[in-house]
C-alpha atoms as a PDB file:
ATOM      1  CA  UNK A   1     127.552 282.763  79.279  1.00  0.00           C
ATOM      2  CA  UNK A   2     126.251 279.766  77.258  1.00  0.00           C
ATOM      3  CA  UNK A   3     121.987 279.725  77.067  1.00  0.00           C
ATOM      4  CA  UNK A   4     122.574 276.589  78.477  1.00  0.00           C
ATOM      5  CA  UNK A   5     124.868 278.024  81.764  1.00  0.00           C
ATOM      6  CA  UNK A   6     121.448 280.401  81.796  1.00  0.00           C
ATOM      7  CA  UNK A   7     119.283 278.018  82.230  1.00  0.00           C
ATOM      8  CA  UNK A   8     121.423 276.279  85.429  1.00  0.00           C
ATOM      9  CA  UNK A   9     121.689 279.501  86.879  1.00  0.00           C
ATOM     10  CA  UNK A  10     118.064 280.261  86.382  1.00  0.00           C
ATOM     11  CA  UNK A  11     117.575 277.295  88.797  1.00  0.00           C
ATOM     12  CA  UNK A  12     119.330 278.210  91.598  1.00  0.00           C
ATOM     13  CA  UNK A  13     117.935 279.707  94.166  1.00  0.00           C
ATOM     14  CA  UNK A  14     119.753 282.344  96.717  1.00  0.00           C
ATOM     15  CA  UNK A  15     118.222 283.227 100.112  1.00  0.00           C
ATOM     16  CA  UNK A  16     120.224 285.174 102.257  1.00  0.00           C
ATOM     17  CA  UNK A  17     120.240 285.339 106.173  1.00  0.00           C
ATOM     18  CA  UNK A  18     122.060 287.640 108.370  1.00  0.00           C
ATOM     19  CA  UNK A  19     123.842 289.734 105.513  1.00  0.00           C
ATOM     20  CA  UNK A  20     125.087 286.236 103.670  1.00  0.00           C
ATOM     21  CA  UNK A  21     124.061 284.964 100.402  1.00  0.00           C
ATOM     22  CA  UNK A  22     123.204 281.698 100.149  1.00  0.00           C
ATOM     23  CA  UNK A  23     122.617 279.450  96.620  1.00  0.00           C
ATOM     24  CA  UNK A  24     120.678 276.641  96.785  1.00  0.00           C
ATOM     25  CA  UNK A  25     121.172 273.993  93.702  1.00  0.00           C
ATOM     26  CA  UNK A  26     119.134 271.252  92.531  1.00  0.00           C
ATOM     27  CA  UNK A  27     121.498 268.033  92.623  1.00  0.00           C
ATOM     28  CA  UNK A  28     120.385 267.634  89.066  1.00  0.00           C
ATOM     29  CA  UNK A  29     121.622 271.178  88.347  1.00  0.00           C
ATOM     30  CA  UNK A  30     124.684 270.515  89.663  1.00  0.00           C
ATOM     31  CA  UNK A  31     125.220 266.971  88.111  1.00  0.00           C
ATOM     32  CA  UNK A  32     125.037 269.252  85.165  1.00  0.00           C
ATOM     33  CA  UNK A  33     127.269 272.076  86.042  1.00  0.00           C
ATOM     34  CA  UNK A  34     129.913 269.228  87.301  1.00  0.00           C
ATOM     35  CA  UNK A  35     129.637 267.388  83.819  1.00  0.00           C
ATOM     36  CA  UNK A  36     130.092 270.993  82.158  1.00  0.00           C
ATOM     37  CA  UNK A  37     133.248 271.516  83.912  1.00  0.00           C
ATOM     38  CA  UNK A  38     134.590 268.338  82.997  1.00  0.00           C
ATOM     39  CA  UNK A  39     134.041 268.660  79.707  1.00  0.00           C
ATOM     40  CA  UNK A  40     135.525 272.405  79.533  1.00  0.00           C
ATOM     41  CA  UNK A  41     138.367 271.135  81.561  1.00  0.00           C
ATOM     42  CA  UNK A  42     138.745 267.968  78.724  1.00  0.00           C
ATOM     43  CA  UNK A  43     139.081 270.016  75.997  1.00  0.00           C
ATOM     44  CA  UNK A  44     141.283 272.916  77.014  1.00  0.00           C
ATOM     45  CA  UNK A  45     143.654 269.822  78.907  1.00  0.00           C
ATOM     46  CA  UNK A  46     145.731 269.504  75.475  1.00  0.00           C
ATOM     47  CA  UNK A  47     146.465 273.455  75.048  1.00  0.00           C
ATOM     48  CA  UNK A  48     147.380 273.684  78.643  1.00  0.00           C
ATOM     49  CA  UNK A  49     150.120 270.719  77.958  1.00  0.00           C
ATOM     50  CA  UNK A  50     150.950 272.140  75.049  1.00  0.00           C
ATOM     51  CA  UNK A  51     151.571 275.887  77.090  1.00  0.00           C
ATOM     52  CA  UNK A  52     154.391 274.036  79.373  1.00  0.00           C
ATOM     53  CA  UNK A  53     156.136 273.701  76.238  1.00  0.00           C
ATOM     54  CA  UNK A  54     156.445 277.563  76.107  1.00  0.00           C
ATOM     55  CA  UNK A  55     157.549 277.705  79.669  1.00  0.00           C
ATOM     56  CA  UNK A  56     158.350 280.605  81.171  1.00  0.00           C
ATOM     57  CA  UNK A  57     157.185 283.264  79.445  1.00  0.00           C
ATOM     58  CA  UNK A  58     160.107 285.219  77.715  1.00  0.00           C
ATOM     59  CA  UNK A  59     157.298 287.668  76.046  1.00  0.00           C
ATOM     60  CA  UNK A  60     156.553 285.596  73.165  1.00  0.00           C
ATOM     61  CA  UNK A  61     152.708 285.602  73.881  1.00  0.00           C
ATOM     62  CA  UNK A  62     151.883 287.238  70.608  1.00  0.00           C
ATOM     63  CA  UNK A  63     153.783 284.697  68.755  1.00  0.00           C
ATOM     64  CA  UNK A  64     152.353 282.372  66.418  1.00  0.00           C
ATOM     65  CA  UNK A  65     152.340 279.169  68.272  1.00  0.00           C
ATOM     66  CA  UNK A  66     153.566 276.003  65.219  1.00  0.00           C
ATOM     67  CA  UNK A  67     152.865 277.475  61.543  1.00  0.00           C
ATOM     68  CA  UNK A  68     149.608 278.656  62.423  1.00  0.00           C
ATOM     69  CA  UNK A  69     148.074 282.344  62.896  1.00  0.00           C
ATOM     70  CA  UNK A  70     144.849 280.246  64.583  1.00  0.00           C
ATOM     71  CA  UNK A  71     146.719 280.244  67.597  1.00  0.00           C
ATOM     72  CA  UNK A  72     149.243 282.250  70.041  1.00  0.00           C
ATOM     73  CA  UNK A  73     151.273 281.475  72.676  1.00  0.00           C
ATOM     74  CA  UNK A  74     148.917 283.021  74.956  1.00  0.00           C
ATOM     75  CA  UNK A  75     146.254 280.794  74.388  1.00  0.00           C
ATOM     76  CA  UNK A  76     148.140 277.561  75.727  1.00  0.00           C
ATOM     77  CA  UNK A  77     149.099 280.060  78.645  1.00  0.00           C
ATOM     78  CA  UNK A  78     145.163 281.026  78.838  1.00  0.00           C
ATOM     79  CA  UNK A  79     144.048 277.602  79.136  1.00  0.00           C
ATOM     80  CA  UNK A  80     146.970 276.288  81.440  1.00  0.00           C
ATOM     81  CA  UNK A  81     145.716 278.920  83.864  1.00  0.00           C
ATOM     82  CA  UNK A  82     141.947 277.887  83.120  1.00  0.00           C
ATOM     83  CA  UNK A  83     143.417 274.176  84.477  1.00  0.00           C
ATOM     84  CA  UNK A  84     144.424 275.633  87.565  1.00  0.00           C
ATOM     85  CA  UNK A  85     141.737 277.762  88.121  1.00  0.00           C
ATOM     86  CA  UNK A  86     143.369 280.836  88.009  1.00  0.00           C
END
């Protein structure tokens, strides 16, 4: 967790009443959180394309994805499932 995901946390507040948790968030906090997620979701959008190119997975997820050792297979995978909140 980022120190700035530990600082929106830090704001919430849970109360709980009759054995269920409850979070209350600042609309500023989530604003935040929302924004966060967009931009997470923005960058990891071109790997997850890129994973449907690898589509379905014949057990090449330790391969080298292009020329590069940077990045495998299951990275696209990793952030195509990120996408779809898996």
């Amino acid at each position: 967790m980022t120190d700035e995901l530990r600082k929106l946390a830090a704001a919430a507040t849970v109360a709980k009443e009759n054995g269920d948790e409850w979070v209350a968030i600042h609309p500023d906090t989530l604003l935040a959180i929302t924004a966060r997620v967009a931009e997470l979701e923005a960058a990891l959008k071109p790997f997850a394309e890129e994973a449907q190119r690898y589509e379905p997975d014949d057990g090449d997820s330790n391969m080298p994805a292009w020329s590069s050792n940077e990045f495998c297979i299951g990275h696209f995978r990793r952030a195509a499932a990120a996408m779809e909140g898996k």
